[in-house]
Protein backbone atom coordinates (compact mmCIF):
# COMPACT_ATOMS: atom_id res chain seq x y z
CA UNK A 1 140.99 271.75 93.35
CA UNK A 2 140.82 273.19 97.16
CA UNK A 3 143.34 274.36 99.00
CA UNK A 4 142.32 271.67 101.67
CA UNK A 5 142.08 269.05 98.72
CA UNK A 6 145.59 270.15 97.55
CA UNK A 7 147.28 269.87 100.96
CA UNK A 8 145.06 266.36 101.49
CA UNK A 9 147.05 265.40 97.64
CA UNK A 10 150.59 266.75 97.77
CA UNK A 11 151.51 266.87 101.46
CA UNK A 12 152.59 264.41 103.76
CA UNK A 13 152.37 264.49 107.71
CA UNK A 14 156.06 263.32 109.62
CA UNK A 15 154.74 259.60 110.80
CA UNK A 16 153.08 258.15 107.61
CA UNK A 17 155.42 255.36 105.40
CA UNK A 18 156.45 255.61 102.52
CA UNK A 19 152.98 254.93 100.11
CA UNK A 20 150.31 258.21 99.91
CA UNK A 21 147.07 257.26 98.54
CA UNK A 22 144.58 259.66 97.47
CA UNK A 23 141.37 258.31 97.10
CA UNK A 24 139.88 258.83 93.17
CA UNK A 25 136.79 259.61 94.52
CA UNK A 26 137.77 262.38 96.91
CA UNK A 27 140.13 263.94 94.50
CA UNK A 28 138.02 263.98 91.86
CA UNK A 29 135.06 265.25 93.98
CA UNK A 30 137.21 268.26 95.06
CA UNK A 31 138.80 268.68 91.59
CA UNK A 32 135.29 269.19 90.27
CA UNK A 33 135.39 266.19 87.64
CA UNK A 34 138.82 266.67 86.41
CA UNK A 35 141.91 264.94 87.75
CA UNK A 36 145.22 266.81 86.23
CA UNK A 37 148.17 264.80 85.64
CA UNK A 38 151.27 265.90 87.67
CA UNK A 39 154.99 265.17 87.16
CA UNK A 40 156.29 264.07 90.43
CA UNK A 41 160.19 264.44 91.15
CA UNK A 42 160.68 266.60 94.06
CA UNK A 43 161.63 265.78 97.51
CA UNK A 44 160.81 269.12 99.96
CA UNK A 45 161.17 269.36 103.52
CA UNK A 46 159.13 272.18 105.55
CA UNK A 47 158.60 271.28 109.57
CA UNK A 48 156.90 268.43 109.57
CA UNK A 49 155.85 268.49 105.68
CA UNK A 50 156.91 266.27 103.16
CA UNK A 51 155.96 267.60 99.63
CA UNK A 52 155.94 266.08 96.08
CA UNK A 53 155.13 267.73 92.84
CA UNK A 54 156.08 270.73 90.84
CA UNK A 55 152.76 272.33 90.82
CA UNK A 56 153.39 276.04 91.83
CA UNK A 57 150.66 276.72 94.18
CA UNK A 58 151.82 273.62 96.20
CA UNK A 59 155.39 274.91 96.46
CA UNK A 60 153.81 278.82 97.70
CA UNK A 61 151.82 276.55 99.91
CA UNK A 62 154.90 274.81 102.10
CA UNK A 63 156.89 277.25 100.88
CA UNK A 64 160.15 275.91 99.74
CA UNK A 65 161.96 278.66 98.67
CA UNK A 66 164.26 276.90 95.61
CA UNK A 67 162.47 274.49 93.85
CA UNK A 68 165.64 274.20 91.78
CA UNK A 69 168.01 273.75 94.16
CA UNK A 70 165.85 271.08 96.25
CA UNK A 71 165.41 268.83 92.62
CA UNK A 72 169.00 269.08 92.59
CA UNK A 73 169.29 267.05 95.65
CA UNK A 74 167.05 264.01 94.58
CA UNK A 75 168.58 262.05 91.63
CA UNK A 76 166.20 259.30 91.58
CA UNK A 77 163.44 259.66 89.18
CA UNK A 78 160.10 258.91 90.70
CA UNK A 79 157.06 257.16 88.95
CA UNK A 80 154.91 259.46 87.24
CA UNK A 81 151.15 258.98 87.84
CA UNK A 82 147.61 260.60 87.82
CA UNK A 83 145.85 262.13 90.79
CA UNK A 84 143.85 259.09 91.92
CA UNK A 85 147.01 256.64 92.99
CA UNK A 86 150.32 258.27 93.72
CA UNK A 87 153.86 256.72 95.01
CA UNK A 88 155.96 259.05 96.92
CA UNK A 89 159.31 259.09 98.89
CA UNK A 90 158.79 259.83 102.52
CA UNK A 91 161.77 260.72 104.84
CA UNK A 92 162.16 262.17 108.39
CA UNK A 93 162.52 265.75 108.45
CA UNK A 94 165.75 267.30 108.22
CA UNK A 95 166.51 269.55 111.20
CA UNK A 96 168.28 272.79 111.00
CA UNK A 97 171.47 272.05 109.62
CA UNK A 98 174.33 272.25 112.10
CA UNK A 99 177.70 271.76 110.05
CA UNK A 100 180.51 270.19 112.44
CA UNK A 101 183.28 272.69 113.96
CA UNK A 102 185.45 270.57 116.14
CA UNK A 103 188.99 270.29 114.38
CA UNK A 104 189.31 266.80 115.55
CA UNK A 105 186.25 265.84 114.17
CA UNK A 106 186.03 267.89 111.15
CA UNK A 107 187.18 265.46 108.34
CA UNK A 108 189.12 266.84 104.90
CA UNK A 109 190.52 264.96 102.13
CA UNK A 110 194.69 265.00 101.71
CA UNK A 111 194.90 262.73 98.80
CA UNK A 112 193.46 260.59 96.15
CA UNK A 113 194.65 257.70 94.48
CA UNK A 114 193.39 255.52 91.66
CA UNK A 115 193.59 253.06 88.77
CA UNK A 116 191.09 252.95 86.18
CA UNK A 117 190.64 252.14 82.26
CA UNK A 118 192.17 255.76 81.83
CA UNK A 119 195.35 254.90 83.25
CA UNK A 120 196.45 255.99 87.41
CA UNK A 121 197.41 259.43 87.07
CA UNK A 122 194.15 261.25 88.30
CA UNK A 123 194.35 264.69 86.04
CA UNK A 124 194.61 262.48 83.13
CA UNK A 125 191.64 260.31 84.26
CA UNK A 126 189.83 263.86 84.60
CA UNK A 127 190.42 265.51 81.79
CA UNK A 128 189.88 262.50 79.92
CA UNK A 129 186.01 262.22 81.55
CA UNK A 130 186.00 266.11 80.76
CA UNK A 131 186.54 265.96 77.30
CA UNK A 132 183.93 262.70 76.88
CA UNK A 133 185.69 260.03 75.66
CA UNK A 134 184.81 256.54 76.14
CA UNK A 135 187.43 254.18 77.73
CA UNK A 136 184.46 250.68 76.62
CA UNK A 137 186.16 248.12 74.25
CA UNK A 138 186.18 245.08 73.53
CA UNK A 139 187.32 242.52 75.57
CA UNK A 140 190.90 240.60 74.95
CA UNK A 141 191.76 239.48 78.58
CA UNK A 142 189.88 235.90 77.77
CA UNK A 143 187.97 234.74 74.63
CA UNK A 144 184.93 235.97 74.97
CA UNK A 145 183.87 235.21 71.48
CA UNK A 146 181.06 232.87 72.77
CA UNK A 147 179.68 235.68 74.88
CA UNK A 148 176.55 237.46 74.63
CA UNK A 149 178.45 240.55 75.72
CA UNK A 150 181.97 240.76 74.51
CA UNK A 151 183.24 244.70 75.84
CA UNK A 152 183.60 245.73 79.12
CA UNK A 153 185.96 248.73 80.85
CA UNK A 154 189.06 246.69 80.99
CA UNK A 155 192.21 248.01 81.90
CA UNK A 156 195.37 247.66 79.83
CA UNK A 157 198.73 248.44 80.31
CA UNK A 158 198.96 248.55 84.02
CA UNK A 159 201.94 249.19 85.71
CA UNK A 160 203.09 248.30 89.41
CA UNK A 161 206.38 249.28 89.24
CA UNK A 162 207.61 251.19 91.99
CA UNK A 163 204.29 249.96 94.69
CA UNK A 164 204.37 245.93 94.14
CA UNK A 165 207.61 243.63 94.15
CA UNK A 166 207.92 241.20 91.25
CA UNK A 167 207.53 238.27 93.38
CA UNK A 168 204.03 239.51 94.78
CA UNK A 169 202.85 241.40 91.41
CA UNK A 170 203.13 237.73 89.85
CA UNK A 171 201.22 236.22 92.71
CA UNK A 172 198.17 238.61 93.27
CA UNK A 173 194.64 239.11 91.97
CA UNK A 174 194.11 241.93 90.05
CA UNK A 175 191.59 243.15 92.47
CA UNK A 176 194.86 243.70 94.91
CA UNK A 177 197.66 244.53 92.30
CA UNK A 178 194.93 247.83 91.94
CA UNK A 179 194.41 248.02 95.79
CA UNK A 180 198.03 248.57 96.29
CA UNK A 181 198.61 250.69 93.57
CA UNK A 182 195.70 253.18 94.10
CA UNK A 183 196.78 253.24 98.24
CA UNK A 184 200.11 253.84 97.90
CA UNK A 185 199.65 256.70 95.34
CA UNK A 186 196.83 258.45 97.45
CA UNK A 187 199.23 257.96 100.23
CA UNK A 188 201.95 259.70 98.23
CA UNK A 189 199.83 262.55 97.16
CA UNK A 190 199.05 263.27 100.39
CA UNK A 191 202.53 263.38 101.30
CA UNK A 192 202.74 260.44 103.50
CA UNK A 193 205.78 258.31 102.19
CA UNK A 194 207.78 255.84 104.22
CA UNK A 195 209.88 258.62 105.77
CA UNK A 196 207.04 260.15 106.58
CA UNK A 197 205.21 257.83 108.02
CA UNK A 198 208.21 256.39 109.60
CA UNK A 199 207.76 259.50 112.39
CA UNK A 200 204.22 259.46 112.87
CA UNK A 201 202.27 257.20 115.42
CA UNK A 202 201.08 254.60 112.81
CA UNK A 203 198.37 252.60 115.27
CA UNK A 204 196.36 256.26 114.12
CA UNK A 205 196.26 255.33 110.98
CA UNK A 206 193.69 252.66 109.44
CA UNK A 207 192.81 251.24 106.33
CA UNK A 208 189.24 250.61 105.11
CA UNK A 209 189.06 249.53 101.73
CA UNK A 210 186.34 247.60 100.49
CA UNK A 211 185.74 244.87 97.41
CA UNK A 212 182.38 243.53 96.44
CA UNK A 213 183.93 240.31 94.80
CA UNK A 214 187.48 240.26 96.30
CA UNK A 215 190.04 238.12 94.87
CA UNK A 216 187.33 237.03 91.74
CA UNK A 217 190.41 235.24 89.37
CA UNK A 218 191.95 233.81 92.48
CA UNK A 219 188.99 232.03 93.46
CA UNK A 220 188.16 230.97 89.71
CA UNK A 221 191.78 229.87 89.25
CA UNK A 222 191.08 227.88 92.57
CA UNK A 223 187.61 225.75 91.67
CA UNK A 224 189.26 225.18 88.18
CA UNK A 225 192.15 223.49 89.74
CA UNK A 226 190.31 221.19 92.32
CA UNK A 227 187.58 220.53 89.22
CA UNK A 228 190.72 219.47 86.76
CA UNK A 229 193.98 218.13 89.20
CA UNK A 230 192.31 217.87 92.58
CA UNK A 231 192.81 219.20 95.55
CA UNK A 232 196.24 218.78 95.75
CA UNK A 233 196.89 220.90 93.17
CA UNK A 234 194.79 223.79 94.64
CA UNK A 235 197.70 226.96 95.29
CA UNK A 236 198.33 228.19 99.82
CA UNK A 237 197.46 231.33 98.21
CA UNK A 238 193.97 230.55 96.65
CA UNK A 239 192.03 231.55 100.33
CA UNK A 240 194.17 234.56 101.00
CA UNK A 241 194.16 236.37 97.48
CA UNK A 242 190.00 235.31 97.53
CA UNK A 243 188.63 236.93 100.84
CA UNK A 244 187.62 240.26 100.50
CA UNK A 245 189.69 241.52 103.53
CA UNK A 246 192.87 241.08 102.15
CA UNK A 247 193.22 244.65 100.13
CA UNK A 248 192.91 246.25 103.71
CA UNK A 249 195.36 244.03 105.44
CA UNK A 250 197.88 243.85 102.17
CA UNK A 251 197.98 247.76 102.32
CA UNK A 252 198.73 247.70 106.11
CA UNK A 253 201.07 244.93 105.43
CA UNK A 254 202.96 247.26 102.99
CA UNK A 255 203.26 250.08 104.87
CA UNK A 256 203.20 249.51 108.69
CA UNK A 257 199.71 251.15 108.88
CA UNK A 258 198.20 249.66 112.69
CA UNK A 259 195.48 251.83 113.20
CA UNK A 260 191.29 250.66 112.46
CA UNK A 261 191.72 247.99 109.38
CA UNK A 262 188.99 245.31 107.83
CA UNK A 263 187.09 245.50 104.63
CA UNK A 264 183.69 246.01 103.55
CA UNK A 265 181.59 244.49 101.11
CA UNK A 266 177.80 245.78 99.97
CA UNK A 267 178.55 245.10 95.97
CA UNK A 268 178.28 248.41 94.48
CA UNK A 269 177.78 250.73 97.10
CA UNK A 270 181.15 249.36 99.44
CA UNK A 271 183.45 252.30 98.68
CA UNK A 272 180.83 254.77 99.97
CA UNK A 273 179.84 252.20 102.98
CA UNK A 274 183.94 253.16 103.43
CA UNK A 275 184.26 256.29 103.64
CA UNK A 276 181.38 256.66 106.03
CA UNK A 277 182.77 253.95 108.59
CA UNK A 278 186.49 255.58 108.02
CA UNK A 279 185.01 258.83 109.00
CA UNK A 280 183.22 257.53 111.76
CA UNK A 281 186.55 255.87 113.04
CA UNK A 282 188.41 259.55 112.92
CA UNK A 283 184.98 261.14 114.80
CA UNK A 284 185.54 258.89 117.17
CA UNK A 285 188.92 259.72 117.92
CA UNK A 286 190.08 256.15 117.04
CA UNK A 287 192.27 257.26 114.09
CA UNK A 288 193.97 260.25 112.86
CA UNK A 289 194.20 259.04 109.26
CA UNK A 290 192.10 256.75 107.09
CA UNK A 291 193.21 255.27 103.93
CA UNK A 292 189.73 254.19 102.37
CA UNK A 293 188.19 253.05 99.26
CA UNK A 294 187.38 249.87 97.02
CA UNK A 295 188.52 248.30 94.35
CA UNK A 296 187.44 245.44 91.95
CA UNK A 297 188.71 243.09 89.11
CA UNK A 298 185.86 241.52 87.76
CA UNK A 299 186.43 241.87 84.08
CA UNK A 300 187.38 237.61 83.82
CA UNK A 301 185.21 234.92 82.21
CA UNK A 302 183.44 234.31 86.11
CA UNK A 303 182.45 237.74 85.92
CA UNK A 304 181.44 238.89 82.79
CA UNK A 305 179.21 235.40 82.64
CA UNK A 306 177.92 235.59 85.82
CA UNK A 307 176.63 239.20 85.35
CA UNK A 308 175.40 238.21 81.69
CA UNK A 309 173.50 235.40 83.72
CA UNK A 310 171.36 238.42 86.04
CA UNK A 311 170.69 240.01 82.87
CA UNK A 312 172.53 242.87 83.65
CA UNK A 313 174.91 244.12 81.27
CA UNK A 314 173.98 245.64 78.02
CA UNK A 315 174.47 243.78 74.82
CA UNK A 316 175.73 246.48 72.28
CA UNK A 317 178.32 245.30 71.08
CA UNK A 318 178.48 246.32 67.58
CA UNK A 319 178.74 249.78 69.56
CA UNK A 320 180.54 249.36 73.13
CA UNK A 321 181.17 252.56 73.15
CA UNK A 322 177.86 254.10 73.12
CA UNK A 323 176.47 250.84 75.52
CA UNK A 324 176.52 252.66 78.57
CA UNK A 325 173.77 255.42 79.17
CA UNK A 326 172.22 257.03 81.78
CA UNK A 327 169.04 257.78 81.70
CA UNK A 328 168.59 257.46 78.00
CA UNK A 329 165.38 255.16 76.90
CA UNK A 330 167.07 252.83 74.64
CA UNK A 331 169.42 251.85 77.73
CA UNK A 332 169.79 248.32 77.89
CA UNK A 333 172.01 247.26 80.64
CA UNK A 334 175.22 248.40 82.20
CA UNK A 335 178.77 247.99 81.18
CA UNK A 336 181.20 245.92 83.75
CA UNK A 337 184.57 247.71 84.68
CA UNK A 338 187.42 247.26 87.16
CA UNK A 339 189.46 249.43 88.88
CA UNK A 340 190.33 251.07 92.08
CA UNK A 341 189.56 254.35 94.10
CA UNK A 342 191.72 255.65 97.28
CA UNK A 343 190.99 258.60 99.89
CA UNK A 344 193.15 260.15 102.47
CA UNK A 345 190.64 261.22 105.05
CA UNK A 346 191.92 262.79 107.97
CA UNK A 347 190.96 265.05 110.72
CA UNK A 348 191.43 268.94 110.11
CA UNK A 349 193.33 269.26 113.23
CA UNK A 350 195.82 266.59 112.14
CA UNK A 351 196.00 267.71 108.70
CA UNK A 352 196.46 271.48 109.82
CA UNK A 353 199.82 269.92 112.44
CA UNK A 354 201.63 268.39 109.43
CA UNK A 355 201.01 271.59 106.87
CA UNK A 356 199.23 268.44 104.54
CA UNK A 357 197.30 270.45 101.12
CA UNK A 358 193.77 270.07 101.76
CA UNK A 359 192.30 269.20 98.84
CA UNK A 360 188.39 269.10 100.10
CA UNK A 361 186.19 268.36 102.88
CA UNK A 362 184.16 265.12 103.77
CA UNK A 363 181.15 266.75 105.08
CA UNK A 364 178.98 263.44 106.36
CA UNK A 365 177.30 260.60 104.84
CA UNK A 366 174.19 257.77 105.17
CA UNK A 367 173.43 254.07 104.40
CA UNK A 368 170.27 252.38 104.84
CA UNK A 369 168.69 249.20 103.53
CA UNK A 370 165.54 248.83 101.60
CA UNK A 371 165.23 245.58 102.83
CA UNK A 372 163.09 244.91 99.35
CA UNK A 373 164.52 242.57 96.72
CA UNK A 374 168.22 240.88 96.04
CA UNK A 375 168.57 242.92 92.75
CA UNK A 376 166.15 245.20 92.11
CA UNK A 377 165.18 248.75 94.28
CA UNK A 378 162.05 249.96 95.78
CA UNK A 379 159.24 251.39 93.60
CA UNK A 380 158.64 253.86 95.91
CA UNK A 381 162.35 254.90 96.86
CA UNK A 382 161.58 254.84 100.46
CA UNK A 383 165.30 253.13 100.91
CA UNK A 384 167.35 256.20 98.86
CA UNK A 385 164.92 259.26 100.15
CA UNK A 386 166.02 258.51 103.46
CA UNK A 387 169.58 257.91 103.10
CA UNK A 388 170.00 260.86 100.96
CA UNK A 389 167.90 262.65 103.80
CA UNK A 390 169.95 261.25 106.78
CA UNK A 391 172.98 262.22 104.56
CA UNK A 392 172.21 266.06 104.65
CA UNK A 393 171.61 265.12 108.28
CA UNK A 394 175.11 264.27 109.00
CA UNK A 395 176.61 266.74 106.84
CA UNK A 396 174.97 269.66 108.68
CA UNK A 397 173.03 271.07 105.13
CA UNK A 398 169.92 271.82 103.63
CA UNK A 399 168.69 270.51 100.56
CA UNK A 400 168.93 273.97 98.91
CA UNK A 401 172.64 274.20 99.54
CA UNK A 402 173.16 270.78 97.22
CA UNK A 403 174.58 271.78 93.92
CA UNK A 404 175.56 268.69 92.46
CA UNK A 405 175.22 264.74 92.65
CA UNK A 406 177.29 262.11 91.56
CA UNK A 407 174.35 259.91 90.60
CA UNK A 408 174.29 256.16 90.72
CA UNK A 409 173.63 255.97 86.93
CA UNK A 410 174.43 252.47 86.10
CA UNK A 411 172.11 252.40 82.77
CA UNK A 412 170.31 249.61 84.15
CA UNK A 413 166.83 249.54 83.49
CA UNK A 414 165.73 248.87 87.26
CA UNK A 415 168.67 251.01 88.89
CA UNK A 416 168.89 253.72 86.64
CA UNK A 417 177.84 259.22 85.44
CA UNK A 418 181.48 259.09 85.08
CA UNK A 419 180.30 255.11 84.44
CA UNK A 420 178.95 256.13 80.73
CA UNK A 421 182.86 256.42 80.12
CA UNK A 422 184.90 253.93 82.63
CA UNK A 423 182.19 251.39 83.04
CA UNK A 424 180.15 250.24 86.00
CA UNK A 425 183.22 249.75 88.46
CA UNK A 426 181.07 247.29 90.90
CA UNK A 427 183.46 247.78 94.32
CA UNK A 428 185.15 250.69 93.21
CA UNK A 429 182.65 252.94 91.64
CA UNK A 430 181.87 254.73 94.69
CA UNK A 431 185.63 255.31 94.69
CA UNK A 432 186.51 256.40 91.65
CA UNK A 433 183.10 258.34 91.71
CA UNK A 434 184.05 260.33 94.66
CA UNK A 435 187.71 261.34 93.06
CA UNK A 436 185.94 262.22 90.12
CA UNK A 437 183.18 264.88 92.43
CA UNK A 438 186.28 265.93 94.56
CA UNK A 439 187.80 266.93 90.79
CA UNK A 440 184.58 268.68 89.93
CA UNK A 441 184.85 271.05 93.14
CA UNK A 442 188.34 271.39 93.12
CA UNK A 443 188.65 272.40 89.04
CA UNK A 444 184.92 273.81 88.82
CA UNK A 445 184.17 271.53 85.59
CA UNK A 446 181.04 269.00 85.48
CA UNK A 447 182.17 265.91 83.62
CA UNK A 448 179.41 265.00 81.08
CA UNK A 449 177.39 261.78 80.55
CA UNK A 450 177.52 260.32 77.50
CA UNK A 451 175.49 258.47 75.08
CA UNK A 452 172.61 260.56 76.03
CA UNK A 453 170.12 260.86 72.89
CA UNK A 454 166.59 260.16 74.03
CA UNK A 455 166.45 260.91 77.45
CA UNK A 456 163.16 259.80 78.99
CA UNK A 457 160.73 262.46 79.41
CA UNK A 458 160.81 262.01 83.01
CA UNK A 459 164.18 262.87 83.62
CA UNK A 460 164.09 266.69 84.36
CA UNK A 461 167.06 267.09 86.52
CA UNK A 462 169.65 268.58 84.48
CA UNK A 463 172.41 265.41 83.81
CA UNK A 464 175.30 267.38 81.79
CA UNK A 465 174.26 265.75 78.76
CA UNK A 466 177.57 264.52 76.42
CA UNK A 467 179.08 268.07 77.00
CA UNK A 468 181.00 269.40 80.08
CA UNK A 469 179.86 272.23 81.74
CA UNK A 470 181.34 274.87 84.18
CA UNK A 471 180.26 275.00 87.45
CA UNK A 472 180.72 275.83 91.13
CA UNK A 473 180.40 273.26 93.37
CA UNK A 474 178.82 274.54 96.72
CA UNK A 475 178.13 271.20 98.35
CA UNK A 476 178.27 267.51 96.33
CA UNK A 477 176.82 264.13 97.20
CA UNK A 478 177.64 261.42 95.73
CA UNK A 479 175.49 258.65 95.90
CA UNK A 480 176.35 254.61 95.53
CA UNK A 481 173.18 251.88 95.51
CA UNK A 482 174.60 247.96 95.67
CA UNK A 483 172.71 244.89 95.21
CA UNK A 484 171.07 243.97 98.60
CA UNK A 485 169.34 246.97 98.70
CA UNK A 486 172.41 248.50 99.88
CA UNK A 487 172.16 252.71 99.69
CA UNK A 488 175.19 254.74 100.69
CA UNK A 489 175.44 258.97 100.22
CA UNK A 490 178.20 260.47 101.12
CA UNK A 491 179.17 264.54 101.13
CA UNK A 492 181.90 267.13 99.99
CA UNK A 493 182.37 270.62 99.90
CA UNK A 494 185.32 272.58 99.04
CA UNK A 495 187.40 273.25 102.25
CA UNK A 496 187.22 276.44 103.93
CA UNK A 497 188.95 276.84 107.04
């Protein structure tokens, strides 16, 4: 093939969407006859150049330095195709990376709470992620007997003692009994109890966190009543404990937080859609502190059925514990958890004043819309490429200096890593996903994913297969994708002042 043939094939100039066609006649003319197959799966950036392909002469030709380090920054795994007809992810060009030096704007993390199927007590949930084990059983919460999937990521034995009243801890949805807990004990590992709080300026301080079902058993428990005892019989608290607001404002209710406070909800991808607004709001200068996250209990009859109903969930359950699995060809579905995932984000000049431990640094984040399909993504990524790409953009890096992602590995067949062992978290997965990449920088460790046995010959990114593995984190996105076509990508880094 021609050099002029092979920048006509793998290059694309800044201005064209997001489908490349290559005529089969011209390639074929300039091949000479012979049209090699090439596996696509790279996402480069040179001036105005987008390039895809892994073909060697092509990367001298743009000359991208790394090719490993730029396929670490693209987790989603592109359509593989011959010559004539290709697919490929186009994205604005990233400019030179400018990383964000203002204290006041500069935005680190001072604690982390959580509750999840491995218990609240975040070294335990990491170690237990580290060491592989599976936290998918089968489900006892209802009688699920007559389901097609009976196993899920439930939680059992949660406690509220010490964060909830007994009064309220009765009353509540699950989705806010895990709110509560998971805010109050990010808010206490960052040092912020109600003494301390108590002297601060508390109209500062806002609370963002996020549900994609909200109040799910509430709601049930409502339409069951008016369908059985009428409408009398319906509970005052059946529109409070349903909206999706009402982790946000319960939080702030609890502990006298004023500042920047609503709720977000893009299904899957709301905890990252969080963080991103909550950093925004400190940017801004509108808060000093943000207490943001999501959470989600939709491990109930409503939920498990009305997921079963999309066709969703995998239906292993002779085997729950192997049912969820990235990237592996005999994937069949994903596996529904619950669960809750809290950040302290606060600005570096703020944190620095009260001599809080910085645990890392929010670096920037994206969200976009493929504006495509209720449940299913793009074909040609289009919606991802450029979030991930406006991402860097924000954060102030290059591709190259991208070490690790936190992928949005669901095991669905259309979608398709911590959720191999916790479950698909809906709400909170971006949460809990973005304690467990803070934990990866912060103890140098790459959880694995498990139930990886036949990975599909596509996947070439290297996805920590069923073993941990030591590494240093230099910069980590994590990424979150949400029915809608909802993409979020947010950043970290280890702090250094």
């Amino acid at each position: 093939m021609t050099e002029n043939a092979m920048r006509k094939y793998y290059t694309l100039e800044s201005g064209i969407d997001d489908v490349f066609e290559v005529a089969d006649e011209t390639a074929s003319s300039d091949a000479g006859g012979e049209v090699p197959e090439v596996e696509l799966g790279v996402l480069a950036t040179r001036e105005s150049k987008l390039a895809v392909g892994r073909d060697d002469d092509i990367f001298n030709e743009v000359r991208v330095a790394d090719e490993a380090a730029v396929r670490k920054v693209v987790d989603f795994v592109f359509l593989t195709s011959k010559c004539g007809r290709i697919k490929a992810m186009a994205s604005p060009t990233v400019s030179v990376p400018k990383r964000e030096k203002d204290p006041k704007k500069r935005i680190v993390i001072t604690g982390m709470g959580l509750v999840s199927v491995f218990g609240s007590d975040i070294d335990t949930f990491y170690n237990k992620l580290l060491e592989g084990e599976s936290g998918i059983t089968l489900i006892d919460r209802f009688d699920a007997s007559s389901f097609s999937v009976r196993f899920a990521g439930q939680i059992r034995d949660f406690s509220s003692e010490g964060y909830i009243d007994g009064k309220n801890d009765r009353r509540l949805d699950d989705c806010w009994r895990y709110c509560l807990v998971a805010g109050r004990r990010a808010l206490d590992d960052a040092r912020l109890g109600p003494e301390v709080l108590e002297t601060m300026d508390r109209s500062k301080i806002g609370v963002l966190v996020g549900s994609g079902m909200g109040g799910l058993t509430a709601f049930s428990n409502g339409v069951e009543a008016l369908l059985q005892k009428g409408y009398k019989k319906i509970t005052p608290f059946f529109i409070p404990y349903s909206i999706t607001n009402m982790g946000s404002a319960l939080l702030a209710i609890d502990t006298g937080l004023m500042g920047p406070n609503y709720s977000i909800s893009t299904a899957c991808a709301t905890a990252n859609y969080c963080f991103y607004a909550a950093a925004n709001h400190i940017r801004r200068g509108e808060a000093d502190i943000m207490v943001a996250g999501g959470t989600e209990a939709a491990v109930m009859a409503t939920g498990v059925g009305g997921f079963i109903a999309c066709r969703a969930l995998s239906q292993r359950n002779d085997e729950p514990h192997k049912a969820s699995r990235p990237w592996d060809k005999d994937r069949d579905g994903f596996v529904i958890g619950e669960g809750s995932g809290v950040l302290i984000m606060e600005s570096l000049e703020h944190a620095m004043k009260r001599g809080a431990n910085i645990i890392a640094e929010y670096l920037g984040g994206a969200i976009t819309c493929d504006a495509h399909h209720m449940t299913d993504p793009r074909s040609d990524g289009l919606g991802v490429s450029s979030c991930i790409s406006k991402a860097l953009e924000d954060a102030g890096v290059s591709p190259e200096e991208v070490n690790y992602v936190n992928a949005h590995a669901t095991s669905t067949l259309a979608g398709d890593l911590a959720e191999s062992m916790i479950g698909h978290g809906l709400g909170a997965s971006g949460g809990l996903e973005a304690i467990a990449t803070i934990k990866a920088i912060t103890t140098g460790w790459l959880h694995p994913t498990i139930n990886q046995y036949n990975l599909e010959p596509e996947v070439t990114i290297d996805s920590v297969p069923n073993v941990k593995k030591k590494h240093e984190v230099n910069v980590a996105i994590s990424n979150s994708f949400g029915f809608g076509g909802h993409n979020s990508v947010v950043a970290f880094t280890p702090f250094r002042p």
